[in-house]
Protein backbone atom coordinates (compact mmCIF):
# COMPACT_ATOMS: atom_id res chain seq x y z
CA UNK A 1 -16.95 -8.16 -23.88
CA UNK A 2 -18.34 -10.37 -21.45
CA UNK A 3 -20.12 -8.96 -18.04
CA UNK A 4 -17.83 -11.15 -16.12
CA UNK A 5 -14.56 -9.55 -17.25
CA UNK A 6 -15.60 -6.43 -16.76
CA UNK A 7 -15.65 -6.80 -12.86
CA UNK A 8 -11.90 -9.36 -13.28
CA UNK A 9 -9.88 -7.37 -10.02
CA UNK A 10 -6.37 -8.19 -9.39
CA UNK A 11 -5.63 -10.45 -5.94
CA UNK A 12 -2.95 -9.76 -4.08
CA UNK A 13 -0.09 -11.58 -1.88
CA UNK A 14 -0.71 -10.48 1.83
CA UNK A 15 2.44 -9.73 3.99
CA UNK A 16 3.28 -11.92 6.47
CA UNK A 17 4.50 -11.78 10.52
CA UNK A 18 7.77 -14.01 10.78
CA UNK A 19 8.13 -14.01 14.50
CA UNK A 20 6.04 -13.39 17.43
CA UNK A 21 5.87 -10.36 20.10
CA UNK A 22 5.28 -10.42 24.08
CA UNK A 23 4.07 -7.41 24.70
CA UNK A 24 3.15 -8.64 28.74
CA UNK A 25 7.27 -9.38 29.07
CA UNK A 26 8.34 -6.72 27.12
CA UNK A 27 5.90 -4.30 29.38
CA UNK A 28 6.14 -5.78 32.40
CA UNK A 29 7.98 -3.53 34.66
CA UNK A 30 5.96 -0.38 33.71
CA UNK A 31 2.36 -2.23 33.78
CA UNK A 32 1.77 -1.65 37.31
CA UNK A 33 -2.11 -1.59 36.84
CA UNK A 34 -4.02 -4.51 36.38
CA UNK A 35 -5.65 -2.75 33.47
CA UNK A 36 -2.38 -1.81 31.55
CA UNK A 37 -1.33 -5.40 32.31
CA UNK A 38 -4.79 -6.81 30.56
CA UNK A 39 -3.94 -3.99 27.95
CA UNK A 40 -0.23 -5.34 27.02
CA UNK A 41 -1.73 -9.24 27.27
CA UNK A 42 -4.37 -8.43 24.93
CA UNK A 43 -2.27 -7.37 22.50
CA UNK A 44 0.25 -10.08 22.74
CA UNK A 45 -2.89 -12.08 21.62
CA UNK A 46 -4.33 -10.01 19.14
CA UNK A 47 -1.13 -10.07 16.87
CA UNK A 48 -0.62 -13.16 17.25
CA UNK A 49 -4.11 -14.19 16.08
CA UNK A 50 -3.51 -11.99 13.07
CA UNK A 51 0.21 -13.96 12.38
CA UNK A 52 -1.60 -17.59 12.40
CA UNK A 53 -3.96 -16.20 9.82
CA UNK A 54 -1.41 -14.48 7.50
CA UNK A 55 0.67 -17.39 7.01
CA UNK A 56 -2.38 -19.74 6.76
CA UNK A 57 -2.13 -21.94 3.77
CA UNK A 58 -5.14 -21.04 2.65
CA UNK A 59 -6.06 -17.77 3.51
CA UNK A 60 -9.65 -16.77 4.91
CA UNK A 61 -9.82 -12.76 3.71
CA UNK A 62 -13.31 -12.13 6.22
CA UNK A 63 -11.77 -14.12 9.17
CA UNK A 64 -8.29 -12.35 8.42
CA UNK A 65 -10.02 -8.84 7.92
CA UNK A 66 -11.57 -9.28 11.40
CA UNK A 67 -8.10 -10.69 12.96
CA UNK A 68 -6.83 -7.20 11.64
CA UNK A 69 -9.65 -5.18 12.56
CA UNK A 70 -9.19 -6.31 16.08
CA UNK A 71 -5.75 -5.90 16.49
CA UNK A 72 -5.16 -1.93 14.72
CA UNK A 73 -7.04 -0.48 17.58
CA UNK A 74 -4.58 -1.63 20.03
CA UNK A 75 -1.30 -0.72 18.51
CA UNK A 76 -2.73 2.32 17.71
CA UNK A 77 -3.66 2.93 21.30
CA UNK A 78 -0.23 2.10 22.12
CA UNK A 79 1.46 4.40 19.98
CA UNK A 80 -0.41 7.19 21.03
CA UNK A 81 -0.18 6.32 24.44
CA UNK A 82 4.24 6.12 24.13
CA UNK A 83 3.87 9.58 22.41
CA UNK A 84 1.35 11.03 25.29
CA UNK A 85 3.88 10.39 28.26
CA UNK A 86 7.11 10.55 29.34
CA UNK A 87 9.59 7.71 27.79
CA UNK A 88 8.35 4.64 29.30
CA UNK A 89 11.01 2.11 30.63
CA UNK A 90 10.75 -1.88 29.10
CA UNK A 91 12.35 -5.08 29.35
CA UNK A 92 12.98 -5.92 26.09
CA UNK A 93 13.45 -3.84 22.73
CA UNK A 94 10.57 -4.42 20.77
CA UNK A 95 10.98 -6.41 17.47
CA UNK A 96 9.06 -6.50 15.12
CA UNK A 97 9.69 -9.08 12.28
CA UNK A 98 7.34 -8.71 9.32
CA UNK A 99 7.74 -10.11 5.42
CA UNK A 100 6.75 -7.68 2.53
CA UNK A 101 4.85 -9.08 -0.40
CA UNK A 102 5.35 -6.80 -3.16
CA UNK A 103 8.86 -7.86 -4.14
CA UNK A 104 9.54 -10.94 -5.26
CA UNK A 105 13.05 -12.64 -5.01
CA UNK A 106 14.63 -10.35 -2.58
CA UNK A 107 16.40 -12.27 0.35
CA UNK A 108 16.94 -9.46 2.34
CA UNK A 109 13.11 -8.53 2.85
CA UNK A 110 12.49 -12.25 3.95
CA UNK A 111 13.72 -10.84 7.82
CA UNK A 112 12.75 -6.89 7.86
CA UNK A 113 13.11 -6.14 11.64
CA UNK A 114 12.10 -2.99 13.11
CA UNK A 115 11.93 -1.97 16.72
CA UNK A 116 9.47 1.30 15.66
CA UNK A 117 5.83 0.61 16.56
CA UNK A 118 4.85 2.80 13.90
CA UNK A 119 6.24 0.18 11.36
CA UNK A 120 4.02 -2.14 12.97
CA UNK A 121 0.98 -0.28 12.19
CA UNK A 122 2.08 0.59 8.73
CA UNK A 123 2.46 -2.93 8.04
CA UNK A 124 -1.18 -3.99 9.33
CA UNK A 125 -2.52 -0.72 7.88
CA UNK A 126 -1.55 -2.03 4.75
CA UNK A 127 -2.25 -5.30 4.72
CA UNK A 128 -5.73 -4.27 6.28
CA UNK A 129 -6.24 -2.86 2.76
CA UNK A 130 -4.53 -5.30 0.90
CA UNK A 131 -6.83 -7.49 2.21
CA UNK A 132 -10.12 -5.66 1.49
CA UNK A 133 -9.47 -5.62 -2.04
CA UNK A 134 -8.83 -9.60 -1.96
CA UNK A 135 -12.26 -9.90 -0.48
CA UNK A 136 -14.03 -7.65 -3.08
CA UNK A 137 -12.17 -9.90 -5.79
CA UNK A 138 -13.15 -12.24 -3.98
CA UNK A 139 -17.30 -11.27 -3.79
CA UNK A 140 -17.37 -10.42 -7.66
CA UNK A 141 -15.92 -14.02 -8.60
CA UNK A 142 -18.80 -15.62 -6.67
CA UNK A 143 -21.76 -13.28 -7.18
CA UNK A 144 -22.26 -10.98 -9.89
CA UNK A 145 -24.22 -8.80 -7.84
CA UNK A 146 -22.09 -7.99 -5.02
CA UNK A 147 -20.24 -5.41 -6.95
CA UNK A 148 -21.40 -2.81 -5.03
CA UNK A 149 -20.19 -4.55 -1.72
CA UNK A 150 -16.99 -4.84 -4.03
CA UNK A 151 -16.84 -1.14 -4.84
CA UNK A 152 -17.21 0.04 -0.85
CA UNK A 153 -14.40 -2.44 -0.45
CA UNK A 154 -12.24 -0.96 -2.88
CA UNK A 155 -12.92 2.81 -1.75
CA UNK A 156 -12.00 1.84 2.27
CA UNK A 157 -8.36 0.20 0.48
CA UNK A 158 -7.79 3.28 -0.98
CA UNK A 159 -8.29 5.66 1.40
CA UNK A 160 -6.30 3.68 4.09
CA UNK A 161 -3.91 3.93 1.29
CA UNK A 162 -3.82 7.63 0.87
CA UNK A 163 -3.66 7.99 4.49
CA UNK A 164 -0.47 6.08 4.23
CA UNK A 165 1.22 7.57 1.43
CA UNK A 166 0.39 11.25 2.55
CA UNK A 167 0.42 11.04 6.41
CA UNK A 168 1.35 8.24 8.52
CA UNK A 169 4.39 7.31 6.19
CA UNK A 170 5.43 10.46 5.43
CA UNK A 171 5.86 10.94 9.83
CA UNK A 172 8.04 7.54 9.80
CA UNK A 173 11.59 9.29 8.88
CA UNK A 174 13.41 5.76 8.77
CA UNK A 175 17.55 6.04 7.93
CA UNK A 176 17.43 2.66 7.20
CA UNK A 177 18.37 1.95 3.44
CA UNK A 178 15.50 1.36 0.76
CA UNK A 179 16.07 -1.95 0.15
CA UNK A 180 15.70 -3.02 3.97
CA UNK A 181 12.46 -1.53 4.43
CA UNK A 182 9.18 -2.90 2.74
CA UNK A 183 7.81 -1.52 -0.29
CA UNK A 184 4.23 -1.33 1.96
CA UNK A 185 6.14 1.36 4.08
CA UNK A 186 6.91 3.55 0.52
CA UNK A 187 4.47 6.37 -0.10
CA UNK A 188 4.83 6.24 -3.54
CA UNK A 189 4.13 2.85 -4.05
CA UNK A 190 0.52 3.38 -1.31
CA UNK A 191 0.16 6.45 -3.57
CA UNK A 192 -0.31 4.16 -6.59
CA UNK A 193 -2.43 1.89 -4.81
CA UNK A 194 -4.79 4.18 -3.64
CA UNK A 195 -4.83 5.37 -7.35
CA UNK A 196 -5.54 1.81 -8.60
CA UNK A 197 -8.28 0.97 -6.02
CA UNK A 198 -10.38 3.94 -6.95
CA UNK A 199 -9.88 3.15 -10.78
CA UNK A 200 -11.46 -0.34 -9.35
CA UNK A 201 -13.94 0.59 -7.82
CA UNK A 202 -14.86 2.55 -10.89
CA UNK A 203 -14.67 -0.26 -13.10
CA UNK A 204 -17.28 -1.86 -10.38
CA UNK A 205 -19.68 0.73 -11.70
CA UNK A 206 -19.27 -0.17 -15.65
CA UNK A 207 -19.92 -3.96 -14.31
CA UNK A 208 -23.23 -2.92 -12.72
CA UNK A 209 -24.15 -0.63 -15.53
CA UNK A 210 -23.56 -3.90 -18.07
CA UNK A 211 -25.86 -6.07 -16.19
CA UNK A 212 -28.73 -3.52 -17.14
CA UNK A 213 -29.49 -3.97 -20.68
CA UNK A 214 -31.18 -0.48 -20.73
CA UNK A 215 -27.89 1.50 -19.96
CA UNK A 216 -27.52 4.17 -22.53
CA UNK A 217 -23.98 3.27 -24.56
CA UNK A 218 -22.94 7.25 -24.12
CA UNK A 219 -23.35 6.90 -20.32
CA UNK A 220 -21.39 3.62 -20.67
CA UNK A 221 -18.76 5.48 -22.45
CA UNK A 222 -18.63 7.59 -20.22
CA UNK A 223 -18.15 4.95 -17.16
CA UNK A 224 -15.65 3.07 -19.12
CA UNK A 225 -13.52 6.45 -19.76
CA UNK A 226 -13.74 6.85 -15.77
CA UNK A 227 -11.35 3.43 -15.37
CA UNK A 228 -9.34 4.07 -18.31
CA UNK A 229 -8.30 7.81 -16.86
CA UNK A 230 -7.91 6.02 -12.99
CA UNK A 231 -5.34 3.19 -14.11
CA UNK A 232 -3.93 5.74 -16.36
CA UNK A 233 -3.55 7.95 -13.49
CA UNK A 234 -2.14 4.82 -11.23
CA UNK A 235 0.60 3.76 -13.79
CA UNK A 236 1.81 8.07 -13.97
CA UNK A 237 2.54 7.57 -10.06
CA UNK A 238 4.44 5.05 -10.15
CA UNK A 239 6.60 5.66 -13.18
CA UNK A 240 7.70 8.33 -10.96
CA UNK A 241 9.36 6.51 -8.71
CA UNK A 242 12.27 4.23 -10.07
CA UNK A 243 12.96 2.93 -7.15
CA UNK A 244 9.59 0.96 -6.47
CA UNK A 245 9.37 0.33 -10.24
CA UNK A 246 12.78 -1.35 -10.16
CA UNK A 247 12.21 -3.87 -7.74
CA UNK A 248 8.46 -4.46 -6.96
CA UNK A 249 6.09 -7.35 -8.24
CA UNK A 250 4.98 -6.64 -11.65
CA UNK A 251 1.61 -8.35 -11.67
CA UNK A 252 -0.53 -5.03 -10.18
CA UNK A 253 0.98 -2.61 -12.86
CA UNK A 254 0.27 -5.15 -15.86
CA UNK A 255 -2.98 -6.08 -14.74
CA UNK A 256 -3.25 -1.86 -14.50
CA UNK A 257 -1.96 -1.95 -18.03
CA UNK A 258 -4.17 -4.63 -19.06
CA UNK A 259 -7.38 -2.89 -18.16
CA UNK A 260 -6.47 0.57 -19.22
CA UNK A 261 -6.38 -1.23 -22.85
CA UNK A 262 -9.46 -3.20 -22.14
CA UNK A 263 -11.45 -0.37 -21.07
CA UNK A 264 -10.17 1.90 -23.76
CA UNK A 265 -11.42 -0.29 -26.43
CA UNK A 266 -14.57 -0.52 -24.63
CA UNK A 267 -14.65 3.50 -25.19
CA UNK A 268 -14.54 3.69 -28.65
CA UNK A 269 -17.25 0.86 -28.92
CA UNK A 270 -19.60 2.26 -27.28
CA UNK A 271 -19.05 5.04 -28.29
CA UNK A 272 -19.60 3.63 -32.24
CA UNK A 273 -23.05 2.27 -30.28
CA UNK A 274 -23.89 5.41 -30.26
CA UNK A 275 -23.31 7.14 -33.37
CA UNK A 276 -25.01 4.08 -34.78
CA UNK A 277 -28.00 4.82 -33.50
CA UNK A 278 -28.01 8.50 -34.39
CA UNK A 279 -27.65 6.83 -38.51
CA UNK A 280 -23.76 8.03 -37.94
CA UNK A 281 -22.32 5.27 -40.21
CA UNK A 282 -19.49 6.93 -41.78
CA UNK A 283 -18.16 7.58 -37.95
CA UNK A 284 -19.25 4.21 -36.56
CA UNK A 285 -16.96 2.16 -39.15
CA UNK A 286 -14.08 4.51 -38.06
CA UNK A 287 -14.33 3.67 -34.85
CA UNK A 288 -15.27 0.03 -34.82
CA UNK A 289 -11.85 0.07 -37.00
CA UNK A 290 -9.96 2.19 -34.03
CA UNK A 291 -11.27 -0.85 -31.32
CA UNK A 292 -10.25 -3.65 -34.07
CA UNK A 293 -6.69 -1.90 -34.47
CA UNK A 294 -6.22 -1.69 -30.84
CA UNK A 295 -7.24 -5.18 -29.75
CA UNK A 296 -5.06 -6.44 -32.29
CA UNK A 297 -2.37 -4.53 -31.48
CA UNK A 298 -0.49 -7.29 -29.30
CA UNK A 299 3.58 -6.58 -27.38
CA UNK A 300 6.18 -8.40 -29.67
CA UNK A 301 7.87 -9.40 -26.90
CA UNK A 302 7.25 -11.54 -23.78
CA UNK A 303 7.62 -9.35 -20.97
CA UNK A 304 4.53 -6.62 -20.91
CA UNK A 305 5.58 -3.00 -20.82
CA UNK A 306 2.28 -1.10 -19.06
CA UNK A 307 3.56 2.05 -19.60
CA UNK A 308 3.37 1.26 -23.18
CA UNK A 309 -0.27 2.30 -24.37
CA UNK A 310 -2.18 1.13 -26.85
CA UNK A 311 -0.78 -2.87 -26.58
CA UNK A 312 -1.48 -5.38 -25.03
CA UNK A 313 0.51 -8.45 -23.79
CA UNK A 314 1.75 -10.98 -26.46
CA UNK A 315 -0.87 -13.38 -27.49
CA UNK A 316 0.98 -15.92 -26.26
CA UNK A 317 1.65 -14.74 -22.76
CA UNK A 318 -2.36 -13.70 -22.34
CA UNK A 319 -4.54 -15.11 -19.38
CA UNK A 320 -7.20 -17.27 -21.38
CA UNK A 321 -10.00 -14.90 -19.81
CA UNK A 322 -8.03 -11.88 -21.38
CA UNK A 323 -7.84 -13.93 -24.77
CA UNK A 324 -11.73 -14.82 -24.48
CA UNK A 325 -12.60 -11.33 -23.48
CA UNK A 326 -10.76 -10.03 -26.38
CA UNK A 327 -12.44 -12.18 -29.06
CA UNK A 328 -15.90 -11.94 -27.88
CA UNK A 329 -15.32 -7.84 -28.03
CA UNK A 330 -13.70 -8.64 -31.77
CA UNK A 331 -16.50 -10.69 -32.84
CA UNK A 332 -18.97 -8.19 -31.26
CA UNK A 333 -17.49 -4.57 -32.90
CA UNK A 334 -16.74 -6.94 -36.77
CA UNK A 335 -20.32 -7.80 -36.56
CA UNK A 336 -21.43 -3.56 -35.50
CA UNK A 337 -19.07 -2.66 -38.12
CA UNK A 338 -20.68 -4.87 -41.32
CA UNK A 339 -23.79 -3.79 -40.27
CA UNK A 340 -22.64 0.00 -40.64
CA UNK A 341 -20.46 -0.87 -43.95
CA UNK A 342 -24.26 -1.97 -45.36
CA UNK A 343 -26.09 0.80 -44.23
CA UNK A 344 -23.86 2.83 -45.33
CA UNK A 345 -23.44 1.63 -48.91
CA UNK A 346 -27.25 1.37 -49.48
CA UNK A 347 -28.89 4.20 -47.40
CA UNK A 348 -26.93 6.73 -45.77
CA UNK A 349 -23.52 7.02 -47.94
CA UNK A 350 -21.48 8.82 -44.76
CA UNK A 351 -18.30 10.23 -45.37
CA UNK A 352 -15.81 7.21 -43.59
CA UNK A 353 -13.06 9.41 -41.42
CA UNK A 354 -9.53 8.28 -42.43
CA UNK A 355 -8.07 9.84 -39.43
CA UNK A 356 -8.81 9.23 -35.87
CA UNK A 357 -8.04 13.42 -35.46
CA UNK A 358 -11.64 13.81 -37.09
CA UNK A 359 -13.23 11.25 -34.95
CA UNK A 360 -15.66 13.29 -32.37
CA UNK A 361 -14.26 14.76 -28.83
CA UNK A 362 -14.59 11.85 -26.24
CA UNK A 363 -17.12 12.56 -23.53
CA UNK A 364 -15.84 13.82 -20.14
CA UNK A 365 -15.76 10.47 -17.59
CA UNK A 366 -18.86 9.86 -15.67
CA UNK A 367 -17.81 7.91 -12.00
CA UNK A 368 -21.10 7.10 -10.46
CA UNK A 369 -19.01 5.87 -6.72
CA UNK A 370 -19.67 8.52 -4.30
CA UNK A 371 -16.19 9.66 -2.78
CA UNK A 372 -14.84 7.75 0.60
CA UNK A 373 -14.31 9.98 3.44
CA UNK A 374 -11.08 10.45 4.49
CA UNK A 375 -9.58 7.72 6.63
CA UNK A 376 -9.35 8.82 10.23
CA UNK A 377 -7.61 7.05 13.02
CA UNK A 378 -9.18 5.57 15.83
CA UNK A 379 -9.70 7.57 18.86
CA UNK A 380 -8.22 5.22 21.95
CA UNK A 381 -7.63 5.97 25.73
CA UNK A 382 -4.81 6.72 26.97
CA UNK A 383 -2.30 4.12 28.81
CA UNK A 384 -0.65 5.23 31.90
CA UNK A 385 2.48 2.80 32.52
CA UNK A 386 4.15 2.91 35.72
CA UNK A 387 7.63 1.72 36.10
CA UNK A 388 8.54 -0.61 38.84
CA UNK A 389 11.78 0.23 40.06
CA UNK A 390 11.79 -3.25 41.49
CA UNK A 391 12.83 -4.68 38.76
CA UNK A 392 16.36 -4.17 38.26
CA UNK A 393 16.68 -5.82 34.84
CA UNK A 394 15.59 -3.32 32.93
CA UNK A 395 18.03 -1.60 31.06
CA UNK A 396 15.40 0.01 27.85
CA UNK A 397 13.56 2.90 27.37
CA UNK A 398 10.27 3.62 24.69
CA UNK A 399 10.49 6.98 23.41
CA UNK A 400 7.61 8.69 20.82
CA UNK A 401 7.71 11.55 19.27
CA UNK A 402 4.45 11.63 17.26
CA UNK A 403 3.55 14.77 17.05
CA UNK A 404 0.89 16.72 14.79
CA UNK A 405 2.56 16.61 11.49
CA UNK A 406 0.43 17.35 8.03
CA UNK A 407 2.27 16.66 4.67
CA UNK A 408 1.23 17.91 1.28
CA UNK A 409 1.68 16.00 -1.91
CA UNK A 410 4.80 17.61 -2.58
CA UNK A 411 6.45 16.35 0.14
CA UNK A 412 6.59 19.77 2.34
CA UNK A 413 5.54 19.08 5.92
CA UNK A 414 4.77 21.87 8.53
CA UNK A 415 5.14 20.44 12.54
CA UNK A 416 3.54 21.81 15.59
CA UNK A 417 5.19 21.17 18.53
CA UNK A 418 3.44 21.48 22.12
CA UNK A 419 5.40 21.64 25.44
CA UNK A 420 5.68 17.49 25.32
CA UNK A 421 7.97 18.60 22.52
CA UNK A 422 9.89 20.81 24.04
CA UNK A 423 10.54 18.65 27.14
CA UNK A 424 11.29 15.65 24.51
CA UNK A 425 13.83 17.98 22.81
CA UNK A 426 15.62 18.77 26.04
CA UNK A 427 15.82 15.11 27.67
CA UNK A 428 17.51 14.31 24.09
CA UNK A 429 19.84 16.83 24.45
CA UNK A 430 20.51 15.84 28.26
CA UNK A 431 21.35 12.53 26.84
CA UNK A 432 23.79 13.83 24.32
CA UNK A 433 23.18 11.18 22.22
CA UNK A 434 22.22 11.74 18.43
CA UNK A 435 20.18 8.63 17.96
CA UNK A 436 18.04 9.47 20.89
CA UNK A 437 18.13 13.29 19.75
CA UNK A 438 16.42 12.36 16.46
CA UNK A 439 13.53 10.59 18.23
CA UNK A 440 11.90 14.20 18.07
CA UNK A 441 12.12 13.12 14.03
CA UNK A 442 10.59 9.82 13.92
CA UNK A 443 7.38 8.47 14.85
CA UNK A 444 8.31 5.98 17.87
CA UNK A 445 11.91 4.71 18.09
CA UNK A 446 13.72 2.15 20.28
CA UNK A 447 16.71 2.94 22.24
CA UNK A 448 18.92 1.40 24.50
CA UNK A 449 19.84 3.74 27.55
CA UNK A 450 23.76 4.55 28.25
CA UNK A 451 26.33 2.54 29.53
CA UNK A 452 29.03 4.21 28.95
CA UNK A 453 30.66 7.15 30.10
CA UNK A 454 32.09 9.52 27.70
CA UNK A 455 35.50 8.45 28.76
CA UNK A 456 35.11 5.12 27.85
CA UNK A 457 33.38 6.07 24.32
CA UNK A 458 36.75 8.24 23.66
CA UNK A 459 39.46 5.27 24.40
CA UNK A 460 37.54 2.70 22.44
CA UNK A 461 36.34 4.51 20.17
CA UNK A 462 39.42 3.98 17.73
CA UNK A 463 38.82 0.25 18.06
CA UNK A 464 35.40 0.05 16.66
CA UNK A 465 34.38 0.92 12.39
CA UNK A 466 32.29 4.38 12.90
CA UNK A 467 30.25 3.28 10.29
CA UNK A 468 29.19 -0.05 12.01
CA UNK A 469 28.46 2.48 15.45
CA UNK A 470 26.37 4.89 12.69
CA UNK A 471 24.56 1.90 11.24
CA UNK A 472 23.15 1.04 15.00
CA UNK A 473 22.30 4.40 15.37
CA UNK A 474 20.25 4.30 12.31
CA UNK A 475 18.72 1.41 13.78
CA UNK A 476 17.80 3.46 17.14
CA UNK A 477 20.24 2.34 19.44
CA UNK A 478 22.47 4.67 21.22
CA UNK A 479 25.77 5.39 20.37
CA UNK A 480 27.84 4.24 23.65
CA UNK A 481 26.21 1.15 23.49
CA UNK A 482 26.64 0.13 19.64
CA UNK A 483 30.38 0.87 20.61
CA UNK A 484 29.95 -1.39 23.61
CA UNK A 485 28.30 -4.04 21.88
CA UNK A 486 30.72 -3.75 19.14
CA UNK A 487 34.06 -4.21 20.95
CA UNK A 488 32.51 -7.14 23.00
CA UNK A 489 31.79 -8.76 19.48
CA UNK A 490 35.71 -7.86 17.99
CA UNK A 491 33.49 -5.24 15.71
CA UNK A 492 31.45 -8.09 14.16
CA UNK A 493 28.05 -5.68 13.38
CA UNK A 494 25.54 -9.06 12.44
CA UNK A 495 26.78 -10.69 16.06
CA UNK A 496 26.25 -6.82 17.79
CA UNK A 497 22.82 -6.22 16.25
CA UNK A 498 22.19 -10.23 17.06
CA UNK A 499 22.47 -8.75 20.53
CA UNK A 500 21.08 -5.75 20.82
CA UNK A 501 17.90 -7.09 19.41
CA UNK A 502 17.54 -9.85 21.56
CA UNK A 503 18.33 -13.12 19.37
């Protein structure tokens, strides 16, 4: 098995941002200080410095890492800011437009709007991450000794990944169907990911053990059982979820799938490495015939089932890398296992196992990588807007409710609320409207403020679908205005939400 292979990592599509924000316009009647008007205009910029570089043709992953870097501070200051004061008045709703990458084929993710600044920094969360693993594919395809670099790379993506899956996600309670929200905003699918970048950066350390001839072959058995366990582990995550298995890109899991098998014959010959130096040759020709089985055991049809162990893809359908790999290991463990057949015969006449139940225990995994801390948000100042009652155009309001939330694996989630809380719960109910009442649920919402009076909602309300009004509200906006915006469209809900989201 060549050196080279042994550090192959899987390279990602990056999302993309479809349509540009102005924060400065959107913020303008509340950024009374010329320091929360800098604030807003820098990061009008700073997205849209990260947008030119996500849909650049050809992507630069250090000049786009730094674009991100730059810009995850701010919204991050901004959300905590929203959720630090009272609901700040704007100009326009805020839009956010992004494109997912992990499903392929799927129209309706090409235009995934959200108004919810927390999407926002999901999204660039995620593709922060995304992108850090690109790079360390990146550095172990041009120099073999930047696998270290590779494997700090690896450990940052999956710790922003865990954060995602088991705490910033997990505080985003969208009621917007599955299929309209990214599969970067799905726990379970970050879960998997942060799963899969730690096997990674595992399978960093077997590289760096192989280019030192003097590594033990029990120690790299022990290395190589580390990545087999990790994309085992990754591939049990997301088999959980059909969802995410039904309808995301298929490349990560099989390259997952591909490397579990890789490594796992790697196991079992080094593992025959080292019984053949003890004089073990009944037990090294059992093995070497274990790694020969399971390199020859190919899928008999085209389409690659990961969670299918012991195969591999069908010779046909393997990357030529996969297919040189593969025959360099064959020719390598063949050779091992003449050698032992020889010995055996002539010296040492070893029993030959006939079962793989009276092969020896495998070794417990060995992961050399240090663990990454845990991922901790950036602390940020708070911004103080002011509204300018001036301006008489504006007709929105920014509400955040993100309070201190923690969220176990399972799902279960325990909230402390402060008095912020309490004074958020009763302006909701002063409202009397349920899409602004379930603010106190989500992580930062958009709503538009009333317009109606409750008279008006009860006459017209017979002339407007209540599931178009309840699909707005889902969306954040209020319910007297979907109705509103509804009857002025004859109940036509693309031309209402055309509206209410400023096309």
């Amino acid at each position: 098995m060549s050196v080279q292979f042994s550090r192959k990592l899987f390279v990602f599509r990056t999302p993309e941002i479809l349509e540009s924000f102005d924060f400065a316009a959107c913020f303008h009647c509340s950024s009374g200080e010329e320091s929360v008007g800098e604030f807003v205009k820098e990061l009008t910029r700073s997205r849209e410095k990260m947008k030119i570089s996500l849909r650049a043709t050809n992507i630069n992953s250090s000049s786009l890492l730094a674009d991100i870097d730059a810009y995850i501070p701010l919204i991050w200051q901004l959300l905590d800011s929203l959720d630090r004061q009272d609901p700040v008045k704007v100009e326009t709703p805020l839009r956010f437009i992004w494109k997912g990458a992990i499903i392929r084929g799927y129209s309706k993710m090409d235009n995934t709007v959200f108004s919810d600044v927390i999407f926002d920094l999901i999204m660039s969360l995620h593709t922060k991450a995304i992108v850090m693993a690109n790079l360390a594919a990146e550095l172990t395809e041009s120099d073999p000794n930047s696998v270290n670099t590779a494997a700090k790379h690896l450990r940052h993506s999956s710790s922003i990944m865990n954060y995602l899956a088991s705490s910033l996600i997990p505080r985003w309670h969208t009621k917007s169907n599955y299929r309209l929200t990214p599969s970067e905003t799905n726990s379970m699918y970050c879960a998997f990911l942060s799963e899969f970048f730690t096997a990674c950066s595992n399978q960093m350390c077997v590289a760096k053990a192989l280019q030192n001839s003097a590594t033990p072959s029990s120690l790299l058995t022990s290395l190589c059982l580390s990545v087999v366990r990790g994309m085992e582990a990754c591939l049990n995550n997301l088999s959980t979820s059909g969802i995410v298995l039904k309808d995301a890109d298929s490349g990560c899991r099989e390259h997952a799938g591909v490397m579990r098998e890789v490594f796992s014959a790697l196991v079992y010959k080094y593992q025959a490495d080292t019984f053949m130096k003890k004089n073990e040759t009944g037990i090294t020709i059992a093995l070497c015939a274990v790694v020969q089985a399971r390199i020859n055991s190919n899928s008999k049809s085209n389409h690659y089932d990961p969670f299918k162990p012991a195969e591999f893809p069908k010779a046909s359908t393997q990357s030529q890398d996969l297919r040189s790999a593969l025959s360099e290991l064959g020719e390598s463990v063949a050779s091992l296992r003449r050698v032992a057949e020889e010995e055996n015969k002539m010296v040492y006449f070893k029993s030959v196992p006939s079962d793989t139940s009276q092969l020896p225990e495998l070794p417990a995994p060995t992961v050399l990588n240090l663990p990454s801390e845990a991922f901790e948000p950036p602390v940020s100042q708070v911004i103080r807007f002011s509204y300018d009652p001036s301006r008489k155009t504006t007709i929105f309001s920014a509400f955040s409710s993100l309070f201190a939330k923690s969220s176990t694996p399972n799902g279960s989630a325990t909230t402390e609320k402060d008095e912020k809380t309490d004074n958020t719960d009763k302006e909701s109910e002063n409202l009397g409207d349920q899409a602004v009442e379930n603010v106190v649920n989500n992580v930062e919402s958009m709503s538009l403020t009333r317009e109606a009076s409750s008279n008006s909602q009860n006459s017209e309300s017979g002339l407007v679908d209540e599931g178009s009004v309840r699909r707005l509200m889902d969306m954040g906006f209020m319910a007297d205005i979907s109705r509103a915006t509804l009857l002025k469209h004859n109940g036509n809900e693309t031309a209402a939400i055309n509206e209410l989201l400023g096309s």
